[in-house]
C-alpha atoms as a PDB file:
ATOM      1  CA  UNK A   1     167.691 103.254 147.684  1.00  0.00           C
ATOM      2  CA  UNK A   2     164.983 101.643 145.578  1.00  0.00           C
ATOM      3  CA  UNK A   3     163.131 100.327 149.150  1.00  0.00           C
ATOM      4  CA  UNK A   4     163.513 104.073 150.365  1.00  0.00           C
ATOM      5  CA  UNK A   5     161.746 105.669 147.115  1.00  0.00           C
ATOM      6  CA  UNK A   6     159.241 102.992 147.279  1.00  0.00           C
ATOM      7  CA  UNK A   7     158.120 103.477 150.756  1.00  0.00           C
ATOM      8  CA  UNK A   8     157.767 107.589 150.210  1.00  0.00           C
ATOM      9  CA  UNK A   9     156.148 106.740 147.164  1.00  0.00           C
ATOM     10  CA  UNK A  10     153.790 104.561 149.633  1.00  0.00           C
ATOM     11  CA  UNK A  11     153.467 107.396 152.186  1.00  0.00           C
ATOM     12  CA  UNK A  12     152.708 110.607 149.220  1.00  0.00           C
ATOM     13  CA  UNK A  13     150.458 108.102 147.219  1.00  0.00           C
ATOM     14  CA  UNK A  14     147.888 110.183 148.733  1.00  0.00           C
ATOM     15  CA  UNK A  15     148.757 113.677 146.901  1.00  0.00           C
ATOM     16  CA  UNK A  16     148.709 113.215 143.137  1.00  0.00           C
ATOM     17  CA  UNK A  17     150.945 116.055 142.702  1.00  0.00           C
ATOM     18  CA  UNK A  18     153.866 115.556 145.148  1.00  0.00           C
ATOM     19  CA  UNK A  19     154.045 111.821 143.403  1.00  0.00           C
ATOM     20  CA  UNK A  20     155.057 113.787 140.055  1.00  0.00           C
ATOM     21  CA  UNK A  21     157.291 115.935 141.384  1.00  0.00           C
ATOM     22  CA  UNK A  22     158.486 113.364 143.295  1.00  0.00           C
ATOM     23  CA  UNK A  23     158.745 110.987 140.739  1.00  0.00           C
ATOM     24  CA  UNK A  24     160.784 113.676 138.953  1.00  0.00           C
ATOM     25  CA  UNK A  25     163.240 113.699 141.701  1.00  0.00           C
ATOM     26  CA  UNK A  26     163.654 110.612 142.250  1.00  0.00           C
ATOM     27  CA  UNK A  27     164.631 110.148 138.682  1.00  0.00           C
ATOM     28  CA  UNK A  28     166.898 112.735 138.799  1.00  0.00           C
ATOM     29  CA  UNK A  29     168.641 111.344 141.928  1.00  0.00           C
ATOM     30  CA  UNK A  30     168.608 107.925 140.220  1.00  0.00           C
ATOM     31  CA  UNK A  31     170.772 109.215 137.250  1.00  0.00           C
ATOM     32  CA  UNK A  32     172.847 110.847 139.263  1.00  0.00           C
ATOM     33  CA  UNK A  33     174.068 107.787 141.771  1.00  0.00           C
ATOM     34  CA  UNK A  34     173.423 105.293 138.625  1.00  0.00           C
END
């Protein structure tokens, strides 16, 4: 899971904005399989 977020992290790094909200998300995911 951690490889997964890293790599779309890799492929958004681009758009400021999607980072954050993914970011957010992937938080959110995190607490919820943690």
């Amino acid at each position: 899971f951690i490889q997964w977020s890293q790599d779309v992290l890799s492929s958004y790094k681009d758009d400021g904005v999607d980072v954050f909200l993914l970011l957010g998300v992937v938080e959110a995911l995190a607490a919820i399989f943690k």
